[in-house]
N, C-alpha and C. Protein backbone atom coordinates (compact mmCIF):
# COMPACT_ATOMS: atom_id res chain seq x y z
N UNK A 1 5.87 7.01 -9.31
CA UNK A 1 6.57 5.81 -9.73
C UNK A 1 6.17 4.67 -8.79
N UNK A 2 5.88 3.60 -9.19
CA UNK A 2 5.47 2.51 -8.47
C UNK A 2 7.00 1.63 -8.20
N UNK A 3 7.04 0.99 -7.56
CA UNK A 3 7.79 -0.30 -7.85
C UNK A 3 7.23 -1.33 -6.95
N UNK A 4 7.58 -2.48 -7.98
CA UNK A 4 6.87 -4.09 -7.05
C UNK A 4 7.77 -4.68 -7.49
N UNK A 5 7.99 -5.52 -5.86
CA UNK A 5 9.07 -6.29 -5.92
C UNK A 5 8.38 -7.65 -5.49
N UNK A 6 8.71 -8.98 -6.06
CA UNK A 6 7.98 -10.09 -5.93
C UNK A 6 8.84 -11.48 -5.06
N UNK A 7 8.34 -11.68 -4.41
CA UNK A 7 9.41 -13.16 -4.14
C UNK A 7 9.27 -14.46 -4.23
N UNK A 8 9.55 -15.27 -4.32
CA UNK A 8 9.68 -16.29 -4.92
C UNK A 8 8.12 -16.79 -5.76
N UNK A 9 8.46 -15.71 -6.64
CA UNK A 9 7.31 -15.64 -7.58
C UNK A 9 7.30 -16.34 -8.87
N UNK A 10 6.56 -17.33 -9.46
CA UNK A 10 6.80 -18.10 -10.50
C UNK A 10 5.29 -18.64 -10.62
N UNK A 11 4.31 -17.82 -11.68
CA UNK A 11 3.63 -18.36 -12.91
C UNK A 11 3.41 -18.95 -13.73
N UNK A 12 2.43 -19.64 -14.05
CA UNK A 12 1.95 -20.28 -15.16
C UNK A 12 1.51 -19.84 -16.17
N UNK A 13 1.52 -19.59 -17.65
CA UNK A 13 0.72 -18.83 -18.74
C UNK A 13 0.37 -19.94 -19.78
N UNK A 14 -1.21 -20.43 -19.61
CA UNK A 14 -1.54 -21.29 -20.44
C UNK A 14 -2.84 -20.95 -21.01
N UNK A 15 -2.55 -20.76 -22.52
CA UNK A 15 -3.66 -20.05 -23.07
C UNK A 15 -4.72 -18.95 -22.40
N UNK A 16 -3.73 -17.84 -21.87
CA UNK A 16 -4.20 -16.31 -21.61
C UNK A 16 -4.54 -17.03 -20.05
N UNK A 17 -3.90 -17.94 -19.19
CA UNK A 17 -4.74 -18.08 -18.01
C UNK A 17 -3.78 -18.35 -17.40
N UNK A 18 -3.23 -17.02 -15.81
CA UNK A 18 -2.38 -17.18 -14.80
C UNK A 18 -2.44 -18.39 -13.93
N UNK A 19 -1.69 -19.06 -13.84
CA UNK A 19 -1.64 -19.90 -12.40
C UNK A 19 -0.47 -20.22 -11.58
N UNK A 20 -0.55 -20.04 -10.40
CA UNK A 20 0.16 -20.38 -9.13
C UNK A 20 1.00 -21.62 -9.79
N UNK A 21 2.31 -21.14 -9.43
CA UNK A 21 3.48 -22.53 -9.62
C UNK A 21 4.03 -22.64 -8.54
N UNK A 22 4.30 -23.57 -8.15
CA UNK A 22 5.17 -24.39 -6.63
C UNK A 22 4.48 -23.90 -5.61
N UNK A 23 5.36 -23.39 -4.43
CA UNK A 23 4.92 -23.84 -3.21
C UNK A 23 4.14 -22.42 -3.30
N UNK A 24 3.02 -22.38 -2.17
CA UNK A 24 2.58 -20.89 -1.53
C UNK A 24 3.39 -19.81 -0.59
N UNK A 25 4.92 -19.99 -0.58
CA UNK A 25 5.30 -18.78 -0.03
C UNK A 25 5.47 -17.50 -0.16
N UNK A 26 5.01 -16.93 -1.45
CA UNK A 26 5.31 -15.59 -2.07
C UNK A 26 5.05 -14.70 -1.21
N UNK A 27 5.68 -13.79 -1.55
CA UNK A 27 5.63 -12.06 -0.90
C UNK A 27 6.07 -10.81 -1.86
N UNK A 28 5.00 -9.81 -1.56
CA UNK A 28 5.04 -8.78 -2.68
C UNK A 28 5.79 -7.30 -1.44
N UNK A 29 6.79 -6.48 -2.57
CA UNK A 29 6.46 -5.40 -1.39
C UNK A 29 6.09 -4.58 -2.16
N UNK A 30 5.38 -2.97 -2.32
CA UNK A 30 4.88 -1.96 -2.99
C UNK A 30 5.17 -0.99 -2.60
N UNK A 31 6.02 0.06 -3.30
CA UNK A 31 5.95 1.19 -2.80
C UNK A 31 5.65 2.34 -3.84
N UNK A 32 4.97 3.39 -3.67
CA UNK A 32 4.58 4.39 -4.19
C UNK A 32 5.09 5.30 -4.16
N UNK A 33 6.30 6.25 -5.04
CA UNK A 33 6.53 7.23 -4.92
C UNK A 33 5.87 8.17 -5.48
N UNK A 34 6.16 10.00 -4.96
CA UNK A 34 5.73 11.19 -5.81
C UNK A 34 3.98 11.04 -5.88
N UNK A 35 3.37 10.73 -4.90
CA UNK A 35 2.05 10.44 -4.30
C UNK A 35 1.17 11.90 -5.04
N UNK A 36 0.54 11.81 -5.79
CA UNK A 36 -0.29 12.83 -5.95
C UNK A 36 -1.23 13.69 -5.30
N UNK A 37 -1.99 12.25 -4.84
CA UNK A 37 -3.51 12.73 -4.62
C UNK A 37 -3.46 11.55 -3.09
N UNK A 38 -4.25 11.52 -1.90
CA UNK A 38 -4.23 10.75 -0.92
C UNK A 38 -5.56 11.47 -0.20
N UNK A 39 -6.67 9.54 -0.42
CA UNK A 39 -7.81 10.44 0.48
C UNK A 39 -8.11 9.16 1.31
N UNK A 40 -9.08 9.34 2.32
CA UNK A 40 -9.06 8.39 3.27
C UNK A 40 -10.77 8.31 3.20
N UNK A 41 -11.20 7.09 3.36
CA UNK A 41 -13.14 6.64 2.78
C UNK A 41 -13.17 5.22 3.61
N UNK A 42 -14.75 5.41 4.51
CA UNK A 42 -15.46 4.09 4.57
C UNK A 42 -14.66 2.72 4.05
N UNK A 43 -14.16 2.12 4.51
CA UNK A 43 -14.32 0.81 3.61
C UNK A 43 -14.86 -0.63 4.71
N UNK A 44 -16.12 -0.73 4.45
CA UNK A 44 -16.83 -2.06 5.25
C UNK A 44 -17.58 -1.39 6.13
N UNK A 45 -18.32 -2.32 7.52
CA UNK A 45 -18.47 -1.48 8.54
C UNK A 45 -17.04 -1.35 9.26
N UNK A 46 -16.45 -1.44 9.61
CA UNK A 46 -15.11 -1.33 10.90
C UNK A 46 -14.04 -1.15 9.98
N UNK A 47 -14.18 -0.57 8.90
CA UNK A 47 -12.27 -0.15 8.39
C UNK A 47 -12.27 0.92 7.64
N UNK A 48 -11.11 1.25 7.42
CA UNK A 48 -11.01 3.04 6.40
C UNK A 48 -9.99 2.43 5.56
N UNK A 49 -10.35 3.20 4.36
CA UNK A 49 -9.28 2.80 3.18
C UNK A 49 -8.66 4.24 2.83
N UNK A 50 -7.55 3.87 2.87
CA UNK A 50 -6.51 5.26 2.52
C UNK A 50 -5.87 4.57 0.82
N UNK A 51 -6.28 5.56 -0.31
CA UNK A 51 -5.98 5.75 -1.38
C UNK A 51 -5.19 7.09 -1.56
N UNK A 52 -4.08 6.17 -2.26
CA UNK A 52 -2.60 6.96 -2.33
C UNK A 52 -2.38 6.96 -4.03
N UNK A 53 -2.49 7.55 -4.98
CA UNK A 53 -2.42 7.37 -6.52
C UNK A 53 -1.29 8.62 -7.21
N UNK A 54 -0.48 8.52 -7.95
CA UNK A 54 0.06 9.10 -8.75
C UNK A 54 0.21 9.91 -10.05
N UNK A 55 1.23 10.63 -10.45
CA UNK A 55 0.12 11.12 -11.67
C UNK A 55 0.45 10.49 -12.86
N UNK A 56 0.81 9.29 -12.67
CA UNK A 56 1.11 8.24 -13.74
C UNK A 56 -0.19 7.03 -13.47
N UNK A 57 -1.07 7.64 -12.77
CA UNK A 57 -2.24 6.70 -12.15
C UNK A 57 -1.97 4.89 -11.73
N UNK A 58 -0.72 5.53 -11.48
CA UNK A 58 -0.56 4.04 -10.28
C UNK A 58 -1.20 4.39 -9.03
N UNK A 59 -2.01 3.36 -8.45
CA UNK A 59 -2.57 3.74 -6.96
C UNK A 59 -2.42 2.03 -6.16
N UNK A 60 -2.38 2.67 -4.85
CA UNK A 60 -2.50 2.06 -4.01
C UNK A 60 -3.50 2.08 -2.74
N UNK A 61 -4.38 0.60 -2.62
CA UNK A 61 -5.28 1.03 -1.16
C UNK A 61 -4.70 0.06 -0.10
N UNK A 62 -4.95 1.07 0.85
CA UNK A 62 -4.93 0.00 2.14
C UNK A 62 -6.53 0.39 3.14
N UNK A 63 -6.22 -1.34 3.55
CA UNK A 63 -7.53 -0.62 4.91
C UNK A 63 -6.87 -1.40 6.00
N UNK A 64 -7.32 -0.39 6.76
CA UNK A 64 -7.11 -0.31 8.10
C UNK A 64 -8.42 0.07 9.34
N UNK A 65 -7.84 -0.64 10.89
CA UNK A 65 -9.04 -0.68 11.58
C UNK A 65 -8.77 0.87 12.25
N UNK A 66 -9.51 1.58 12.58
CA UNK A 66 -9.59 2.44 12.92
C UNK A 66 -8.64 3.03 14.07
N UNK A 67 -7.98 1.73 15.26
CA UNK A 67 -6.91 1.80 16.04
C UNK A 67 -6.04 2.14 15.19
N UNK A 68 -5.94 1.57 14.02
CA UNK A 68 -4.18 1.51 13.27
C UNK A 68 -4.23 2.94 12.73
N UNK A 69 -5.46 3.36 12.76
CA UNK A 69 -5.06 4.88 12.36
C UNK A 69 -4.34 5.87 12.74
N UNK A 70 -5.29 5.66 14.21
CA UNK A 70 -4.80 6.67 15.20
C UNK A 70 -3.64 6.29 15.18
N UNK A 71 -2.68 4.97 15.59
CA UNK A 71 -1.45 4.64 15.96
C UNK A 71 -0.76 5.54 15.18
N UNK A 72 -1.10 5.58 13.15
CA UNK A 72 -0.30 5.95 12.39
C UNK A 72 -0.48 7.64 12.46
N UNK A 73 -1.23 7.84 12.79
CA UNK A 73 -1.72 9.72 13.24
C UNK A 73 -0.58 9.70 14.73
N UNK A 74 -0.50 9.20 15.49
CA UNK A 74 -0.02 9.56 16.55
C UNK A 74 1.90 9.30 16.41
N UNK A 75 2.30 8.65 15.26
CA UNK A 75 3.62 8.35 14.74
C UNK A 75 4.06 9.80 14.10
N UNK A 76 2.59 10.45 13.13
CA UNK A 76 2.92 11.81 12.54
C UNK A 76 3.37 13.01 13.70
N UNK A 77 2.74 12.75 14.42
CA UNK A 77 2.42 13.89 15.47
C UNK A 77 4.08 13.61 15.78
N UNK A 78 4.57 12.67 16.20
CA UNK A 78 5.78 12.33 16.78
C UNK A 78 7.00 12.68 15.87
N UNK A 79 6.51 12.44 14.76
CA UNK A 79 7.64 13.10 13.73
C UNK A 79 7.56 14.82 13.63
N UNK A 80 6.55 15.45 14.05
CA UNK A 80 6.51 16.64 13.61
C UNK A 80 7.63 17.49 14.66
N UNK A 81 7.59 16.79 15.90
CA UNK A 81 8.46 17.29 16.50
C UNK A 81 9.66 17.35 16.46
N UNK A 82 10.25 16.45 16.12
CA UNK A 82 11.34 15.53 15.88
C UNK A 82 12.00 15.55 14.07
N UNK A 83 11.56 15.27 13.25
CA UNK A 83 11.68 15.40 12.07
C UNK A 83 12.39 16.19 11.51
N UNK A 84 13.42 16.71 10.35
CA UNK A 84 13.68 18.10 9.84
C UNK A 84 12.39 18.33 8.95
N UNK A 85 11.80 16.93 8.34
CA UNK A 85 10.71 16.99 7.55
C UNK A 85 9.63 18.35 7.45
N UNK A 86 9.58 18.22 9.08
CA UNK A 86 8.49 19.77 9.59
C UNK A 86 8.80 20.82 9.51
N UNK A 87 9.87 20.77 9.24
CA UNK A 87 10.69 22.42 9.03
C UNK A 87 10.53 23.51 8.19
């Protein structure tokens, strides 16, 4: 299940063509539940893209620099101890 939540989001639809209305502050958030499939690939020289997709084929990528990995590998490690998750 995906959900997107949008903020102060407001479009234009003029003859089949999106456009930006008012100011530029928008913000999206995304979250992916019930994750199917999750693989991690090259993306550029200096970043990795972690693809997260569902079996309703909603997906999501992120990239990240190779520090933010480890950070997020070294957050797992920290939950494994700690967590009931690991249980």
């Amino acid at each position: 299940m995906l959900a997107l939540t949008l903020e102060e989001f407001m479009v234009e639809l003029n003859e089949g063509s999106i456009k930006n209305v008012g100011p530029t502050n928008k913000s999206a958030t995304v979250k992916l539940f019930d994750v199917e499939s999750a693989e991690a690939r090259e993306f550029g020289d200096k970043r990795l893209k972690l693809v997260f997709e569902d079996d309703e084929g909603n997906e999501i990528q992120v990239s990240l620099f190779p520090e933010d990995v480890y950070k997020l590998l070294e957050d797992v490690e920290a939950l494994e101890d700690d967590s009931p998750v690991f249980e």
